[in-house]
C-alpha atoms as a PDB file:
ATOM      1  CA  UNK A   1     200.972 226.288 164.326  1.00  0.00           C
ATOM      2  CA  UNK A   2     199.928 224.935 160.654  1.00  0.00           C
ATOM      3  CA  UNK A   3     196.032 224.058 160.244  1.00  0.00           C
ATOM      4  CA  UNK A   4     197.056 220.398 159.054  1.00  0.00           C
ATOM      5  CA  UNK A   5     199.010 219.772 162.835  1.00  0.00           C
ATOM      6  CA  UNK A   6     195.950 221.192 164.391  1.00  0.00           C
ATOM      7  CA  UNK A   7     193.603 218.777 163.105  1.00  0.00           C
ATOM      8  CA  UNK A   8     195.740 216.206 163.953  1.00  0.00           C
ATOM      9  CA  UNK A   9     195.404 217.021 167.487  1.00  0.00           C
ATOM     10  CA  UNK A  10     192.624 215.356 170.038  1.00  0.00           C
ATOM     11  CA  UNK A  11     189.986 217.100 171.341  1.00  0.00           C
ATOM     12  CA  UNK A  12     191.818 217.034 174.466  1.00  0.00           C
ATOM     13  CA  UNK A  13     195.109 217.958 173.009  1.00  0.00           C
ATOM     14  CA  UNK A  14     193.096 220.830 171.459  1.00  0.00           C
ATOM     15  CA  UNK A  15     192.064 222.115 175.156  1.00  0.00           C
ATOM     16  CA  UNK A  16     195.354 222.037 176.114  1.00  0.00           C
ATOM     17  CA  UNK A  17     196.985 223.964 173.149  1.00  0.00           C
ATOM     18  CA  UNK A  18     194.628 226.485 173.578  1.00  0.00           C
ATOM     19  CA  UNK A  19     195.062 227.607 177.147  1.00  0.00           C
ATOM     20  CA  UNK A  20     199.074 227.317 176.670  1.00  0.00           C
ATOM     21  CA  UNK A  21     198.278 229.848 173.709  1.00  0.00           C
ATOM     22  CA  UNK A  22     195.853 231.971 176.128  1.00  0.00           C
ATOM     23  CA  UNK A  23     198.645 232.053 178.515  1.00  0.00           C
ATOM     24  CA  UNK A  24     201.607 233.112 176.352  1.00  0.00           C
ATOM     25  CA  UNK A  25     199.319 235.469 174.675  1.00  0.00           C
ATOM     26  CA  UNK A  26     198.405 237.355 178.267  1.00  0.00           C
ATOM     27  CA  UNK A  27     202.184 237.379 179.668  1.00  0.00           C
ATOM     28  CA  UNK A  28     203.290 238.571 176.120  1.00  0.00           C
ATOM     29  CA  UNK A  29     200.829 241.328 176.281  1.00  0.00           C
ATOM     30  CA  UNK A  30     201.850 241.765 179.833  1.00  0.00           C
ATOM     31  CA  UNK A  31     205.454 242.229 178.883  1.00  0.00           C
ATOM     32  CA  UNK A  32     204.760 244.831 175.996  1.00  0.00           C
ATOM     33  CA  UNK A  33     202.714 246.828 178.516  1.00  0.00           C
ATOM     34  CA  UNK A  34     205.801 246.829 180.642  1.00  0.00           C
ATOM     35  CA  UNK A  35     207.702 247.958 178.078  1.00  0.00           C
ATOM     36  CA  UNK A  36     209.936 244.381 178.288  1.00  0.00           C
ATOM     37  CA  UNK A  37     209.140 243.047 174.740  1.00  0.00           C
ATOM     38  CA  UNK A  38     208.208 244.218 171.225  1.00  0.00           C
ATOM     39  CA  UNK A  39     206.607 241.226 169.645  1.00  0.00           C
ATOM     40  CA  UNK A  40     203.990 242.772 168.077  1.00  0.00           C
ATOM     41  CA  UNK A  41     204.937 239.921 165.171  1.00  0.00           C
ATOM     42  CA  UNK A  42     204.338 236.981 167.752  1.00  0.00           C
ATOM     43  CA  UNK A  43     201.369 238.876 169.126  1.00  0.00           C
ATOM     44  CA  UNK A  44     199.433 238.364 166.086  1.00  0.00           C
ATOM     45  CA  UNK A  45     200.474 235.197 165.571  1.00  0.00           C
ATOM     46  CA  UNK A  46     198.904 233.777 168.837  1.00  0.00           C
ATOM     47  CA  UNK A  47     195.937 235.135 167.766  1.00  0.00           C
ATOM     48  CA  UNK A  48     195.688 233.459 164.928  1.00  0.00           C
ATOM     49  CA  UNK A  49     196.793 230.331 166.735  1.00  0.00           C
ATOM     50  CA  UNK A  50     194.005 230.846 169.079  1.00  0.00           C
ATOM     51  CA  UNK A  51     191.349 231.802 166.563  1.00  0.00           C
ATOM     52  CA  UNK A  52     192.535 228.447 164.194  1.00  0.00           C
ATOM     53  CA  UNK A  53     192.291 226.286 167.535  1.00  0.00           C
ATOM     54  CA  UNK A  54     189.251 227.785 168.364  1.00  0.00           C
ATOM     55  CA  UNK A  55     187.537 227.074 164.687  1.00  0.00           C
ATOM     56  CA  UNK A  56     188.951 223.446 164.900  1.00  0.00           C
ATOM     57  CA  UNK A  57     187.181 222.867 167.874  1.00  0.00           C
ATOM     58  CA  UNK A  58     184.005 224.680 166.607  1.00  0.00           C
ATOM     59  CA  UNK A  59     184.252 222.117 163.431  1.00  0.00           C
ATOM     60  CA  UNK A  60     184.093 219.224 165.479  1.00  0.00           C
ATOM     61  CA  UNK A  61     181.353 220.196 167.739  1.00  0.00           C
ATOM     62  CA  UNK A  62     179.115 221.141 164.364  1.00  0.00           C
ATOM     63  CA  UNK A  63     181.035 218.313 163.063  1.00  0.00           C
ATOM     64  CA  UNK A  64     181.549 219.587 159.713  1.00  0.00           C
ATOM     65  CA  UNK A  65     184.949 218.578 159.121  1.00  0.00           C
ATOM     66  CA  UNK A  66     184.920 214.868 157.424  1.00  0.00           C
ATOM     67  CA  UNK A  67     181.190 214.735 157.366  1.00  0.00           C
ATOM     68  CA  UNK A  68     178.496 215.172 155.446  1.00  0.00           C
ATOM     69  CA  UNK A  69     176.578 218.274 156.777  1.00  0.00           C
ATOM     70  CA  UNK A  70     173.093 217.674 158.283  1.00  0.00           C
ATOM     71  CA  UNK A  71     170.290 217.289 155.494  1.00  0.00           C
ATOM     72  CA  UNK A  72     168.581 220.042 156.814  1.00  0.00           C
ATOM     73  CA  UNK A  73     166.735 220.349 153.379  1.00  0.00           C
ATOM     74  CA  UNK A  74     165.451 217.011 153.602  1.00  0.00           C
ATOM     75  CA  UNK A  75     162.596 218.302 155.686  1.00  0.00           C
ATOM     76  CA  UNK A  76     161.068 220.367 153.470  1.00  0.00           C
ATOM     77  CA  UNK A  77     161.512 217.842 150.602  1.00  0.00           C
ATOM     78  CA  UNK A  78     159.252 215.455 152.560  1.00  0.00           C
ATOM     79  CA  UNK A  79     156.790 217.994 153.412  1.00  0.00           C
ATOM     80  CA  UNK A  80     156.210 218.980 149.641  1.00  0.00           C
ATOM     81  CA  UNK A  81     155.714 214.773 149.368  1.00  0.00           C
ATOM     82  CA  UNK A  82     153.430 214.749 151.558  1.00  0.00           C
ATOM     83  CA  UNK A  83     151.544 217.522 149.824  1.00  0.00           C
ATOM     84  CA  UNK A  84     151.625 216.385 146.514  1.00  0.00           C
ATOM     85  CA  UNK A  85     150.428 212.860 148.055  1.00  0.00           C
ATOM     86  CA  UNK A  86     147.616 214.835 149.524  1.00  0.00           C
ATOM     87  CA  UNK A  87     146.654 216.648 146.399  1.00  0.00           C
ATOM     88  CA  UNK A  88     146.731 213.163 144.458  1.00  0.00           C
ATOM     89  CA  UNK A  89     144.226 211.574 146.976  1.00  0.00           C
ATOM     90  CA  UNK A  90     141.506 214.296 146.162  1.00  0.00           C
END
């Protein structure tokens, strides 16, 4: 699945392409330790599926994707304000 179709997906939508991916991924390994199937090639490819899904989601919970990061460095900015407003009142 390409990054761009992922993000186009709800969070819902997400959910649900994950656990289809979990599931394919666990009879596919299933079937190759059986002996049935030799798709070591698809194997790695739900991984990656999974891990890209999995990042998505991750994104949007930080939400980094489309947004500005929190200003976490804005904190200390004030705080060295406030000093310098302290030091100026002396």
């Amino acid at each position: 699945m390409e990054l761009e179709k992922i993000r186009n997906l709800s969070d819902t939508e997400l959910n649900v392409e994950e656990h289809k991916a979990a599931e394919q991924l666990f009879r596919l390994r299933f079937q190759m330790k059986l002996g049935q199937s030799e798709g070591v090639k698809k194997l790695r490819g739900l991984k990656k599926d999974i891990a890209r899904i999995k990042t998505i989601s991750r994104e949007r919970e930080l939400k980094l994707h489309g947004e500005a990061p929190k200003a976490e460095s804005a904190a200390p900015v004030k705080a060295a304000k406030a000093k310098k407003t302290k030091k100026e009142a002396r």
